[in-house]
N, C-alpha and C. Protein backbone atom coordinates (compact mmCIF):
# COMPACT_ATOMS: atom_id res chain seq x y z
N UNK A 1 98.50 179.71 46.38
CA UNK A 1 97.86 179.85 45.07
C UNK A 1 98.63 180.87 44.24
N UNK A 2 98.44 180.92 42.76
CA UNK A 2 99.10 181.61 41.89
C UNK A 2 98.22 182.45 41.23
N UNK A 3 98.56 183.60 40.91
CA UNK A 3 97.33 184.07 39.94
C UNK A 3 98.66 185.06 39.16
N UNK A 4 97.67 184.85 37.57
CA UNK A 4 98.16 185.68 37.01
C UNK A 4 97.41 186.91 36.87
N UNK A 5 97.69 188.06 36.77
CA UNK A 5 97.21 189.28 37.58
C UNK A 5 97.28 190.24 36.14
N UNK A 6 96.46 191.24 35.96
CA UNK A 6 96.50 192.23 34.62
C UNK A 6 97.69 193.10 35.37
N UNK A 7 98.34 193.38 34.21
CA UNK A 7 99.57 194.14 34.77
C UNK A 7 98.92 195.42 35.13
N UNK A 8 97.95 196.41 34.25
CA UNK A 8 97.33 197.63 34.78
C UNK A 8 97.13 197.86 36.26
N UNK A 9 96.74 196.57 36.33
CA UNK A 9 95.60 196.37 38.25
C UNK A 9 96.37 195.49 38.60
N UNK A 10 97.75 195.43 38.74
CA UNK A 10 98.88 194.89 39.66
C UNK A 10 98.43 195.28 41.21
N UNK A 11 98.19 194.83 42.15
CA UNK A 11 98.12 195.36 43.27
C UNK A 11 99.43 195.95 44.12
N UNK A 12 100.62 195.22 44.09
CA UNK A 12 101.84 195.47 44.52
C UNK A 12 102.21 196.99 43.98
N UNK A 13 102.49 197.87 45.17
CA UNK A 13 103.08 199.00 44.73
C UNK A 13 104.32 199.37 44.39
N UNK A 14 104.77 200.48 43.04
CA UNK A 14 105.86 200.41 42.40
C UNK A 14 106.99 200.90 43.32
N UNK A 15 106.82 199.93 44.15
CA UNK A 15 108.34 200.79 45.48
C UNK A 15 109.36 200.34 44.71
N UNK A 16 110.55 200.77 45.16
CA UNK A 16 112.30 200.52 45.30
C UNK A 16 113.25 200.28 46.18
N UNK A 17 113.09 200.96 46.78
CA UNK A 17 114.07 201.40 47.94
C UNK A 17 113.43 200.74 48.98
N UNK A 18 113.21 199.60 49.35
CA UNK A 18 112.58 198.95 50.81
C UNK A 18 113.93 197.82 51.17
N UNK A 19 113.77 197.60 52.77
CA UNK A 19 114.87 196.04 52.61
C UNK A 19 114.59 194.82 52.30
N UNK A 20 113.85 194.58 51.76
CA UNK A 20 113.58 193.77 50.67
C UNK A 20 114.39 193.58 49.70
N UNK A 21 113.69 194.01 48.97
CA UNK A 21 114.58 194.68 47.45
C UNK A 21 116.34 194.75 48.07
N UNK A 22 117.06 195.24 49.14
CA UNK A 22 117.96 195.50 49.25
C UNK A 22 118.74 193.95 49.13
N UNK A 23 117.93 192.91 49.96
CA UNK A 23 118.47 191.67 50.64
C UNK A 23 118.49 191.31 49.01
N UNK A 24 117.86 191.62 48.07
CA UNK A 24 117.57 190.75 46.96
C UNK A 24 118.73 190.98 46.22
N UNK A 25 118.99 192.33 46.28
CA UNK A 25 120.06 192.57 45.68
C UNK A 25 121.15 191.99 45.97
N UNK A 26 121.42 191.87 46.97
CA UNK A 26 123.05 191.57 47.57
C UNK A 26 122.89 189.93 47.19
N UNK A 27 121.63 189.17 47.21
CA UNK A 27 121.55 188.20 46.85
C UNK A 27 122.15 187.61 45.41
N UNK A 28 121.36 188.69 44.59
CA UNK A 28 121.82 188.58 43.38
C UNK A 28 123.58 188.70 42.90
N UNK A 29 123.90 190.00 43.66
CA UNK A 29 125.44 190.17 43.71
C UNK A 29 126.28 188.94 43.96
N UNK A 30 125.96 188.13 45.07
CA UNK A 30 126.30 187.10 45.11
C UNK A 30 126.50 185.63 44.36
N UNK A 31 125.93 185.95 43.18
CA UNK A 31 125.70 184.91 42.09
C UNK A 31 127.25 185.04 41.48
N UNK A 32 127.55 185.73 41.12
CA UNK A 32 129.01 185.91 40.48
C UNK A 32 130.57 185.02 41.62
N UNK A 33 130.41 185.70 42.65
CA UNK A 33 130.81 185.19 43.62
C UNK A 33 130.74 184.14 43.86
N UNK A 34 129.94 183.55 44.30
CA UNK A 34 129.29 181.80 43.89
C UNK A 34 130.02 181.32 43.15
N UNK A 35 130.21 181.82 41.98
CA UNK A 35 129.85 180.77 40.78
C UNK A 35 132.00 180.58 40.59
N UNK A 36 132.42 181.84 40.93
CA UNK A 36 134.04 182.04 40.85
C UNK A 36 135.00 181.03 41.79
N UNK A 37 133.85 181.55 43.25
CA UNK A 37 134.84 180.78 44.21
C UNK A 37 134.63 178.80 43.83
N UNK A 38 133.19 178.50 42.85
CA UNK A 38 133.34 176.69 43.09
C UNK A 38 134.50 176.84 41.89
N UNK A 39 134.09 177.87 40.35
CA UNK A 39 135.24 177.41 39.59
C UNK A 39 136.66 177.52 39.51
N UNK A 40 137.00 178.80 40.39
CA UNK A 40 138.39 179.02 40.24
C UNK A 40 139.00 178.27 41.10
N UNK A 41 139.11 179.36 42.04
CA UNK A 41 139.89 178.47 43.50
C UNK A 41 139.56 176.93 43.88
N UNK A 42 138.04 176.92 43.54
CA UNK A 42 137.06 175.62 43.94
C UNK A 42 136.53 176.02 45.90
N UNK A 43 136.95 177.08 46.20
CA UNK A 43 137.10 177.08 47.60
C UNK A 43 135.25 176.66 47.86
N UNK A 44 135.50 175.20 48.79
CA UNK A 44 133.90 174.75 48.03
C UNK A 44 133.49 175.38 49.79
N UNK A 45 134.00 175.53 50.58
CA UNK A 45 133.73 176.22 52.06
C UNK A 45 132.83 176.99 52.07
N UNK A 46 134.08 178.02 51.14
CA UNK A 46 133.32 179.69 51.21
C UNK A 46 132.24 179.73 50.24
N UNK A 47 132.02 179.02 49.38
CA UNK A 47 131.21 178.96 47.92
C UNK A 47 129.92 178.38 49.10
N UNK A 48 129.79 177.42 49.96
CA UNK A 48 128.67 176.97 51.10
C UNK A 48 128.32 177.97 51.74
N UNK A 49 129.23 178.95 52.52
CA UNK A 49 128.94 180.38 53.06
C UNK A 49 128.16 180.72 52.24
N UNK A 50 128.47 181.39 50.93
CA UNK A 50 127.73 182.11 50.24
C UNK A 50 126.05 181.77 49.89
N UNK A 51 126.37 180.35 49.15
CA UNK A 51 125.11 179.76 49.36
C UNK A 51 123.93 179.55 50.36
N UNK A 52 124.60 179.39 51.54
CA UNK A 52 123.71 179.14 52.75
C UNK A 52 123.14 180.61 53.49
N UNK A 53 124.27 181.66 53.19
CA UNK A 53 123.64 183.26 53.48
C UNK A 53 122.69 183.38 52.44
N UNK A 54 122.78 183.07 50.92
CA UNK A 54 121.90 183.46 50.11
C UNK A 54 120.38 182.42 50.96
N UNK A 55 120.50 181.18 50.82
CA UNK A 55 118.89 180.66 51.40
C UNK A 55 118.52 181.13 52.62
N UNK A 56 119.57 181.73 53.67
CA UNK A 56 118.67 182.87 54.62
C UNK A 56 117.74 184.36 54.18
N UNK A 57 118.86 184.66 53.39
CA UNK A 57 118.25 185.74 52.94
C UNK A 57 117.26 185.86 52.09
N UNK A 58 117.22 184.60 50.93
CA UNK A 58 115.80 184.32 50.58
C UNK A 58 114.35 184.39 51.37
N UNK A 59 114.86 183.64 52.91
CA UNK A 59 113.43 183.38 53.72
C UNK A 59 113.24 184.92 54.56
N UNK A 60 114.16 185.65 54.42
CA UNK A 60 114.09 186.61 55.47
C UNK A 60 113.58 187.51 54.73
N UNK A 61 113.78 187.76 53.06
CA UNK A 61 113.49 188.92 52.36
C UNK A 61 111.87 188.60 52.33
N UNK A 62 111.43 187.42 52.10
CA UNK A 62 109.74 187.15 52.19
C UNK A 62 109.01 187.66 53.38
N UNK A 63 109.67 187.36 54.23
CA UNK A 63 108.92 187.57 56.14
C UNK A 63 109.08 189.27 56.12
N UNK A 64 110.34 189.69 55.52
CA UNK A 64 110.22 191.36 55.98
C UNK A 64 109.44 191.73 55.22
N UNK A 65 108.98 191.20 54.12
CA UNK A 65 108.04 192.18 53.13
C UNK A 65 107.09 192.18 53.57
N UNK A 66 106.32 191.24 54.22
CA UNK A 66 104.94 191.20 54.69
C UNK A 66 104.96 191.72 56.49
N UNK A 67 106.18 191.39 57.02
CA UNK A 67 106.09 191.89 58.48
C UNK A 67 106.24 193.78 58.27
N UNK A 68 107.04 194.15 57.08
CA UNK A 68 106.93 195.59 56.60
C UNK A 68 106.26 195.98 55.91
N UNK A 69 105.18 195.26 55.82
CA UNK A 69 104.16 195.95 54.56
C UNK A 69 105.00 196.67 53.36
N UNK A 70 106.24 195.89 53.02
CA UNK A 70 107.02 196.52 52.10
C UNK A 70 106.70 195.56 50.69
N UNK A 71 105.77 194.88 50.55
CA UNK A 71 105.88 194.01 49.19
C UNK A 71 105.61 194.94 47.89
N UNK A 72 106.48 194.80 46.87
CA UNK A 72 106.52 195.50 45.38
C UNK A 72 106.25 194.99 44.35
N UNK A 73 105.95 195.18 42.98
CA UNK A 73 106.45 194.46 42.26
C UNK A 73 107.93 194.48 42.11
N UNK A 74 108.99 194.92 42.10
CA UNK A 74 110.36 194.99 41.82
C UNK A 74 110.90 193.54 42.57
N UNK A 75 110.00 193.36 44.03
CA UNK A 75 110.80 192.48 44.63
C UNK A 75 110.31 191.59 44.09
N UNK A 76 108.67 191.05 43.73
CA UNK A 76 108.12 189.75 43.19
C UNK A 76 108.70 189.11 41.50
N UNK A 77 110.02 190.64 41.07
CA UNK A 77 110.96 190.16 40.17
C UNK A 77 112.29 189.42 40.36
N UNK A 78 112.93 190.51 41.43
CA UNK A 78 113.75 190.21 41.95
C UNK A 78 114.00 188.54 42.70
N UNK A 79 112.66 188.51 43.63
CA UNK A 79 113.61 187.33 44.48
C UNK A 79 113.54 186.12 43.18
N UNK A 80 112.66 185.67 42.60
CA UNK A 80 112.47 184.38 41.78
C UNK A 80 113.68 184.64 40.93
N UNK A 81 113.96 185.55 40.59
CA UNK A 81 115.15 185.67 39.70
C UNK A 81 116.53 185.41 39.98
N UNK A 82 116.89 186.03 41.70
CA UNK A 82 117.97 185.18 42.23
C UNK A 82 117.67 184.02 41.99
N UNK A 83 116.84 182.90 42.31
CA UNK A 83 116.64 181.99 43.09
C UNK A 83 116.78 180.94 41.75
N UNK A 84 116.63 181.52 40.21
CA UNK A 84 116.69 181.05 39.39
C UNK A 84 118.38 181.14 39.05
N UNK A 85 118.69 182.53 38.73
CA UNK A 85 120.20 182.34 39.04
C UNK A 85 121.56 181.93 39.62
N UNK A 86 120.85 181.30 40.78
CA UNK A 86 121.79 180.46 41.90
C UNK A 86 121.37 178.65 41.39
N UNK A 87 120.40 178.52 41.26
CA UNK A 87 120.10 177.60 40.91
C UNK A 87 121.12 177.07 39.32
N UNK A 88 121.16 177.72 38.61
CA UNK A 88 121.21 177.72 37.11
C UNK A 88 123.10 177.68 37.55
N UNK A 89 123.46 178.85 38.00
CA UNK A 89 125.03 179.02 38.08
C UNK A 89 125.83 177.37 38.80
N UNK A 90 124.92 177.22 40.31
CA UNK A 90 125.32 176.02 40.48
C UNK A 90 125.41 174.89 40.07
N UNK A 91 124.21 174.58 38.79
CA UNK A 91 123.80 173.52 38.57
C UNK A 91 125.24 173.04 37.07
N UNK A 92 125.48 174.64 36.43
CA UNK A 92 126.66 174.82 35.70
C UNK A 92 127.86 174.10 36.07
N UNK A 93 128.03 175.31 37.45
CA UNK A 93 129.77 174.63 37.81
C UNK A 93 129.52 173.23 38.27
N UNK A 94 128.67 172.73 38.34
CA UNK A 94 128.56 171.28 39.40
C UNK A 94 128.73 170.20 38.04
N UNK A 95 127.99 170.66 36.73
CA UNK A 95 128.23 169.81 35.68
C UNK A 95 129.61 170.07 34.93
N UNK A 96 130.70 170.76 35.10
CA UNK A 96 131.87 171.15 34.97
C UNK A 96 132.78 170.27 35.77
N UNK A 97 132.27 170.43 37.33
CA UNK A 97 133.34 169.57 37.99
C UNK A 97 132.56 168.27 37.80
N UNK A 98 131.60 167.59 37.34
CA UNK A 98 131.45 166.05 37.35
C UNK A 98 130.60 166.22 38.59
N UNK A 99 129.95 166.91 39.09
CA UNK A 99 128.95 166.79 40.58
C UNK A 99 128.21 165.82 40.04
N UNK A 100 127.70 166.37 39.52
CA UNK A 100 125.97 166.10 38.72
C UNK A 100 126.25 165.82 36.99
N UNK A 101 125.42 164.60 36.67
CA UNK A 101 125.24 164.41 35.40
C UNK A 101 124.56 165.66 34.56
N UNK A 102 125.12 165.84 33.43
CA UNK A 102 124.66 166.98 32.34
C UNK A 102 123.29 166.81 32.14
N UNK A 103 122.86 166.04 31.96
CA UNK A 103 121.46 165.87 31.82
C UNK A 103 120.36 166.28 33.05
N UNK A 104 120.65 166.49 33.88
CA UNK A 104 120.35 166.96 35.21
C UNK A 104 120.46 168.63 34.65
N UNK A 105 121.35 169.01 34.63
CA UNK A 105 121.30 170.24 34.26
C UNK A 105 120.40 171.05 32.84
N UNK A 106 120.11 169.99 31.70
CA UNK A 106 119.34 170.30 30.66
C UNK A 106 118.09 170.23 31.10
N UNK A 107 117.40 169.20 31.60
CA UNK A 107 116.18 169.47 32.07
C UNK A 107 115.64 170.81 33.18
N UNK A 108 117.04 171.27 34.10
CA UNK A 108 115.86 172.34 35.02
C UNK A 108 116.70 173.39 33.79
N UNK A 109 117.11 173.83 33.16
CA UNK A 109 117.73 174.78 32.33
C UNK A 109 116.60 174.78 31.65
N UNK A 110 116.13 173.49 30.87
CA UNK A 110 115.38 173.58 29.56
C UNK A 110 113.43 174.00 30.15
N UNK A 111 113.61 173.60 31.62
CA UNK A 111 112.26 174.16 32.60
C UNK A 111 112.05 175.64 32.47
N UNK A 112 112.96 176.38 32.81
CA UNK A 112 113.71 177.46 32.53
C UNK A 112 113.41 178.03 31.49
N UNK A 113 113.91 177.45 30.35
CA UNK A 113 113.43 178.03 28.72
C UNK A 113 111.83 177.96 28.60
N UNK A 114 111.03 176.95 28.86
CA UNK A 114 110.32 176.87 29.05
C UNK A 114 109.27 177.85 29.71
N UNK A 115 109.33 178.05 30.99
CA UNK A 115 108.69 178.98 31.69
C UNK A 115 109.24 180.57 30.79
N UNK A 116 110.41 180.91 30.79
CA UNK A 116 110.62 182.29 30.00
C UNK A 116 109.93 182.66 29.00
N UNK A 117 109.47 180.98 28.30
CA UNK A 117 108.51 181.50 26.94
C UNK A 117 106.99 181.68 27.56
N UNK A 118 106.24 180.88 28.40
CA UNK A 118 105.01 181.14 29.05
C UNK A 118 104.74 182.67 29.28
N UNK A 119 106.29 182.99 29.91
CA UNK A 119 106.23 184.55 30.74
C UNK A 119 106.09 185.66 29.55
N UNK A 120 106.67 185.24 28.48
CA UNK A 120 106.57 186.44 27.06
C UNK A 120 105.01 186.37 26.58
N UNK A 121 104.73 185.23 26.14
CA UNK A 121 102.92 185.18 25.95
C UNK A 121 102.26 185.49 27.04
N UNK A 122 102.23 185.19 28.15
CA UNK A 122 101.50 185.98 28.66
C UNK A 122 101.59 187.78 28.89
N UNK A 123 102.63 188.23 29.03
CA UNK A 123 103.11 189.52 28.57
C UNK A 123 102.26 190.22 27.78
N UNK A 124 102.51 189.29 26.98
CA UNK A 124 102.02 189.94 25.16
C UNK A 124 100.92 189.74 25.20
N UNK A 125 99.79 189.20 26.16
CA UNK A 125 98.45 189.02 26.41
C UNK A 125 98.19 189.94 27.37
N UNK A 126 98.82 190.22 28.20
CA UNK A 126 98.48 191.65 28.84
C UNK A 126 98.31 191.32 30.23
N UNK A 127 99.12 190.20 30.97
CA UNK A 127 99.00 189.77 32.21
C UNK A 127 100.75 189.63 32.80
N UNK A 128 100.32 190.16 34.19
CA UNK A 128 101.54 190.36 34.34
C UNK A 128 102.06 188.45 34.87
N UNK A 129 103.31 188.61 34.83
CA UNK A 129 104.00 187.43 35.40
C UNK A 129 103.06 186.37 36.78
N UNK A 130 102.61 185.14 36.42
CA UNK A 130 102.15 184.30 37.63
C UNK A 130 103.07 184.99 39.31
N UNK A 131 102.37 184.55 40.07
CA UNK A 131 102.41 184.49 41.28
C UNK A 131 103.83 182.88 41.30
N UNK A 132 104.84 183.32 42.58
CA UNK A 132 105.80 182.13 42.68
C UNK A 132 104.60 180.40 43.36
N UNK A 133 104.64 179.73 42.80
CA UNK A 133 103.84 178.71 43.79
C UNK A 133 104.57 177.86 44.68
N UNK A 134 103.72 177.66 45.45
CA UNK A 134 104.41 176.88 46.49
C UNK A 134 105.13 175.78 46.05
N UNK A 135 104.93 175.16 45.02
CA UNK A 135 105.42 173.95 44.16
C UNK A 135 106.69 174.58 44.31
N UNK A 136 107.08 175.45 43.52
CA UNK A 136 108.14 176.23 43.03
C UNK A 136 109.06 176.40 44.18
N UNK A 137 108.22 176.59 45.02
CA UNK A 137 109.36 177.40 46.11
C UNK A 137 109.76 176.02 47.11
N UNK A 138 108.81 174.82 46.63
CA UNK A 138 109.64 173.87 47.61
C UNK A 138 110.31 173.20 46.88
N UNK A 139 110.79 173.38 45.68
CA UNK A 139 111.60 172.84 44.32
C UNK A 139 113.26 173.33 45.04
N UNK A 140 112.47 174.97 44.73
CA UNK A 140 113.92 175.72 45.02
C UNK A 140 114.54 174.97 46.71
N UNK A 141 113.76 175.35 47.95
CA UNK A 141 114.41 174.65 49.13
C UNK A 141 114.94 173.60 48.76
N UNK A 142 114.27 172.73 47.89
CA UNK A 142 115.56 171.46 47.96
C UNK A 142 116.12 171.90 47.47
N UNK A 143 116.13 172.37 46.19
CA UNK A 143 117.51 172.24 45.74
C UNK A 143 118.54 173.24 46.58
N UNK A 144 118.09 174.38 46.97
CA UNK A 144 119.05 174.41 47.75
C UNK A 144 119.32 174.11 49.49
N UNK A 145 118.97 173.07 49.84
CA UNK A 145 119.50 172.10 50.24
C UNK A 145 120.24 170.95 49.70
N UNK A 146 120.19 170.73 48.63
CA UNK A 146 120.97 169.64 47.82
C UNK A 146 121.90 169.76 47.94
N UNK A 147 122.32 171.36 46.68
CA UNK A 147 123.62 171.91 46.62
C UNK A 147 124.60 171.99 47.38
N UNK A 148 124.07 172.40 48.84
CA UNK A 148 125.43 172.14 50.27
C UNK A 148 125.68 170.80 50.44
N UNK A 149 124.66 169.74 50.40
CA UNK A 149 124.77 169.20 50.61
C UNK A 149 126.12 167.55 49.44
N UNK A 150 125.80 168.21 48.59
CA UNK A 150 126.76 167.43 47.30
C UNK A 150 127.73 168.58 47.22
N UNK A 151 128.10 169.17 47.81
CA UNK A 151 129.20 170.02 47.94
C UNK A 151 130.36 169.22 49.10
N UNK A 152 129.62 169.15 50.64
CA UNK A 152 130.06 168.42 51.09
C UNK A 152 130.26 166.75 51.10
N UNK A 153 129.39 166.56 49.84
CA UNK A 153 129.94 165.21 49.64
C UNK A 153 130.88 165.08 48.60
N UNK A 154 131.86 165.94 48.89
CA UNK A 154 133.08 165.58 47.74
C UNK A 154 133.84 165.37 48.78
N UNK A 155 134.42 164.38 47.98
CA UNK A 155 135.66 163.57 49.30
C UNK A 155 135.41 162.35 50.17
N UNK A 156 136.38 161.54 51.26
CA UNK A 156 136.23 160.15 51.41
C UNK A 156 135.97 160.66 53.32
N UNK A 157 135.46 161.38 53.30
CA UNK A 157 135.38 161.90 54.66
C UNK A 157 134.18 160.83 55.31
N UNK A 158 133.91 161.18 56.40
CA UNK A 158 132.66 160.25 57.20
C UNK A 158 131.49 161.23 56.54
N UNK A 159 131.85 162.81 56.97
CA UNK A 159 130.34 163.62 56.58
C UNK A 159 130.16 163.59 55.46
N UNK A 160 131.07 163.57 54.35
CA UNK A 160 130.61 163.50 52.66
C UNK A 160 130.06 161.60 52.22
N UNK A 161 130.39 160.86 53.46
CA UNK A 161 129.48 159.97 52.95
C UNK A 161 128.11 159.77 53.18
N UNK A 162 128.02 160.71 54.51
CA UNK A 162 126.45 160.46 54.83
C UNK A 162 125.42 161.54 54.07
N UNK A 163 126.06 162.44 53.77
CA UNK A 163 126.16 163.61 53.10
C UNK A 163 125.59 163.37 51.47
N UNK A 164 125.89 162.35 51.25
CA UNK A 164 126.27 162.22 49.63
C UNK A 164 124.40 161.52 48.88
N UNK A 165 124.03 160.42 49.83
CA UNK A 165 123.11 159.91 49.14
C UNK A 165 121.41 160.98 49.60
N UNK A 166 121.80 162.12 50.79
CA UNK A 166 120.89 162.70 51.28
C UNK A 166 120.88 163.59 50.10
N UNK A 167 121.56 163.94 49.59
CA UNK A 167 122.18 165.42 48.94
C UNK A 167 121.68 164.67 47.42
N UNK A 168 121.86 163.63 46.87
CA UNK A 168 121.54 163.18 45.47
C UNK A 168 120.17 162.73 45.71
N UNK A 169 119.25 162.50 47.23
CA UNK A 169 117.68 162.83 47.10
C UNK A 169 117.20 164.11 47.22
N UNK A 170 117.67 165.21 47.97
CA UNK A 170 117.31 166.29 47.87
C UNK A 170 117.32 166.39 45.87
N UNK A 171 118.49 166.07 45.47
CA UNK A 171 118.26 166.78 44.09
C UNK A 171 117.55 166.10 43.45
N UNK A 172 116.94 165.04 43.39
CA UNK A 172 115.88 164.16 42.27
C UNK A 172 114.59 164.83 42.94
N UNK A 173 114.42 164.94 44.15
CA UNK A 173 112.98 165.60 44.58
C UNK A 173 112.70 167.15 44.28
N UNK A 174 113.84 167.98 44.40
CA UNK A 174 113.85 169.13 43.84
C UNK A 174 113.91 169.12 42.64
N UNK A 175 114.41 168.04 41.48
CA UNK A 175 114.14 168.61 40.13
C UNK A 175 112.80 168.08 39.85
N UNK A 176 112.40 167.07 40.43
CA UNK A 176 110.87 166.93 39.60
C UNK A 176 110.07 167.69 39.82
N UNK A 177 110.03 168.71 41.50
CA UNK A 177 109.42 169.57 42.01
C UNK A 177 109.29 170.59 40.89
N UNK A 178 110.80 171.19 40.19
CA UNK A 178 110.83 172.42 39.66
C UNK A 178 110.44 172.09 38.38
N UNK A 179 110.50 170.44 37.86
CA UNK A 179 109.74 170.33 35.82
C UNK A 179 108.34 170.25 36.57
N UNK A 180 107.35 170.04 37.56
CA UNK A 180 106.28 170.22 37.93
C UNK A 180 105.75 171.50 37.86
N UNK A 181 106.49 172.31 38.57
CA UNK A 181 106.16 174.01 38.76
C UNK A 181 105.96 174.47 37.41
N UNK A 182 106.60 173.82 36.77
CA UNK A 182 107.09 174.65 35.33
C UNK A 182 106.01 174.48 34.28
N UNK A 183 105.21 172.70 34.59
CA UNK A 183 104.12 172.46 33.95
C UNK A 183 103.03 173.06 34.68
N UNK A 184 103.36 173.56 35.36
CA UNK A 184 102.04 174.72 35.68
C UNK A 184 101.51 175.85 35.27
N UNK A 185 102.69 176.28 35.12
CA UNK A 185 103.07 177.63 34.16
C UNK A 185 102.58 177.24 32.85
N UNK A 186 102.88 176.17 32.56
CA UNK A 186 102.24 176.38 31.06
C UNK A 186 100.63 176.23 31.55
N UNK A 187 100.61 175.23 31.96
CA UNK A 187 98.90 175.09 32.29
C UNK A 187 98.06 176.73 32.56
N UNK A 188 99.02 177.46 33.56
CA UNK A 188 98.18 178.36 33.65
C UNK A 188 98.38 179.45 32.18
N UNK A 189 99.39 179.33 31.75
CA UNK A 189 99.48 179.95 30.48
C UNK A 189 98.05 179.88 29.32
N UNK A 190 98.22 178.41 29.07
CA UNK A 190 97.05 178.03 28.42
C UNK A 190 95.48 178.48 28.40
N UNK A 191 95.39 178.41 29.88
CA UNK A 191 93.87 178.59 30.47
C UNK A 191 93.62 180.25 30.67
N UNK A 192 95.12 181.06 30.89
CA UNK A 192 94.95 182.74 30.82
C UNK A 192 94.66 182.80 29.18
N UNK A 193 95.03 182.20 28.00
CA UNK A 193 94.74 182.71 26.89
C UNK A 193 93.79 182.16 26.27
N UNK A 194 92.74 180.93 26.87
CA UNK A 194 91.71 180.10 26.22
C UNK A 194 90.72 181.04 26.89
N UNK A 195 90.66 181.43 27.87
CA UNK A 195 89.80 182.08 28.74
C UNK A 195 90.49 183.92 29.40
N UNK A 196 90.64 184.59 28.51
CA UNK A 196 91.14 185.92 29.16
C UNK A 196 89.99 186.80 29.96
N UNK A 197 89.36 186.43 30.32
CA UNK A 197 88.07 187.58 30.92
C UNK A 197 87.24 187.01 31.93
N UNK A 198 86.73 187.56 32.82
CA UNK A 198 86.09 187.01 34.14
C UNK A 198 85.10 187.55 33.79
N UNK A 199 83.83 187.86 35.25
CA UNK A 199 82.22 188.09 34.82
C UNK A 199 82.43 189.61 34.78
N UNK A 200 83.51 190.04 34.68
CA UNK A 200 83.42 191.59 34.52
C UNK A 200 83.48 192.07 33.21
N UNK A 201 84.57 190.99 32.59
CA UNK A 201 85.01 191.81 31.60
C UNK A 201 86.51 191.90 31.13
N UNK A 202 86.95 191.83 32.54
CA UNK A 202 88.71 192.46 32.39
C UNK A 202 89.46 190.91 32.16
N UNK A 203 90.52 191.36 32.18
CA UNK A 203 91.25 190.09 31.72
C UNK A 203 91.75 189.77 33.60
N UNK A 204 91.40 188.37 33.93
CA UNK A 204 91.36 187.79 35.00
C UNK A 204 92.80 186.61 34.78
N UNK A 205 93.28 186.32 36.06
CA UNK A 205 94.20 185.28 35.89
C UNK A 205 93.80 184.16 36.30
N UNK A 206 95.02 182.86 35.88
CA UNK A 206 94.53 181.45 35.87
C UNK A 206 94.66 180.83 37.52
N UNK A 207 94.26 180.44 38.34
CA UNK A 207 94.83 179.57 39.43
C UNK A 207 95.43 178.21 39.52
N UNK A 208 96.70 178.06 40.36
CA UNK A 208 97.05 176.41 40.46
C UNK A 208 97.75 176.55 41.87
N UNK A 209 97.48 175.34 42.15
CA UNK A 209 97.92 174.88 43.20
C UNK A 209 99.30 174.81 43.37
């Protein structure tokens, strides 16, 4: 479930310094990296390394926060924000080299624009950022599963052929996943500003599945 939460009465405490936050970082660092080794060199190997350490470290930074009682808000910024940035960088170089049709890339980009504007109104209403939903987060697994996977389907190899039509369903199921997630966000957008207040009083957030 998702809730959008009053930023005052955030429950997550304002930590920093946890390994969390650390994994997120190096995650993030890694976006640049990513994005150099598919365009320059193309070295599409090491560009899979990178990628495939980043979706460990995605699942591992979630499990330590709660196996460390280390969850923040910094990190509930942090990880969605890699996860949007790896997404977005790959989906770039992949419409550069001809991976993926451009239009593939306007729709989770324009999801993207989309949700960023939900996230400012609600802001400006006085609620902090939705909760990631599970929608969302099984958007992101495919897609990144896709991405290795239409990586290794470049070329006339045996594995890039079996490779190739798994890897172009991972990505049609992951993008409808992530324009789904995204119509949630507005939904819950809507219903936090038609309805801002619970039986208390305070400004309460929206739920979705």
């Amino acid at each position: 479930m998702a809730q959008a939460a009053e930023v005052r009465g955030a429950e997550r405490p304002d930590r920093l310094l946890t390994v969390p936050n650390l994994l997120s970082v190096i995650r993030l660092a890694g976006v640049p990296l990513f994005l150099w080794l598919l365009l320059g060199p193309r070295a599409d190997g090491w560009a899979l390394v990178v990628l495939t350490a980043s979706g460990i470290t995605d699942w591992l930074d979630g499990k330590l926060a709660r196996w460390l009682n280390q969850t923040s808000r910094l990190g509930s910024l942090l990880d969605p924000a890699a996860d949007r940035l790896y997404t977005l960088a790959t989906v770039v170089a992949f419409v550069i080299r001809g991976i993926v049709p451009w239009w593939v890339a306007a729709v989770l980009v324009g999801r993207d624009v989309l949700v960023a504007g939900c996230l400012a109104v609600l802001r400006r209403a006085g609620f902090a950022p939705p909760e990631v939903t599970y929608i969302g987060k099984a958007a992101t697994f495919a897609l990144l599963y896709a991405f290795p996977l239409l990586l290794l389907a470049q070329g006339a190899s045996a594995a890039a052929t079996v490779a190739r039509p798994v890897g172009y369903a991972f990505t049609i199921w992951g993008s409808l996943l992530f324009v789904w997630s995204g119509l949630l966000y507005v939904i819950q957008t809507l219903r936090a500003i038609q309805n801002p207040t619970s039986d208390g009083g305070s400004p309460s957030g929206v739920r979705s599945d």
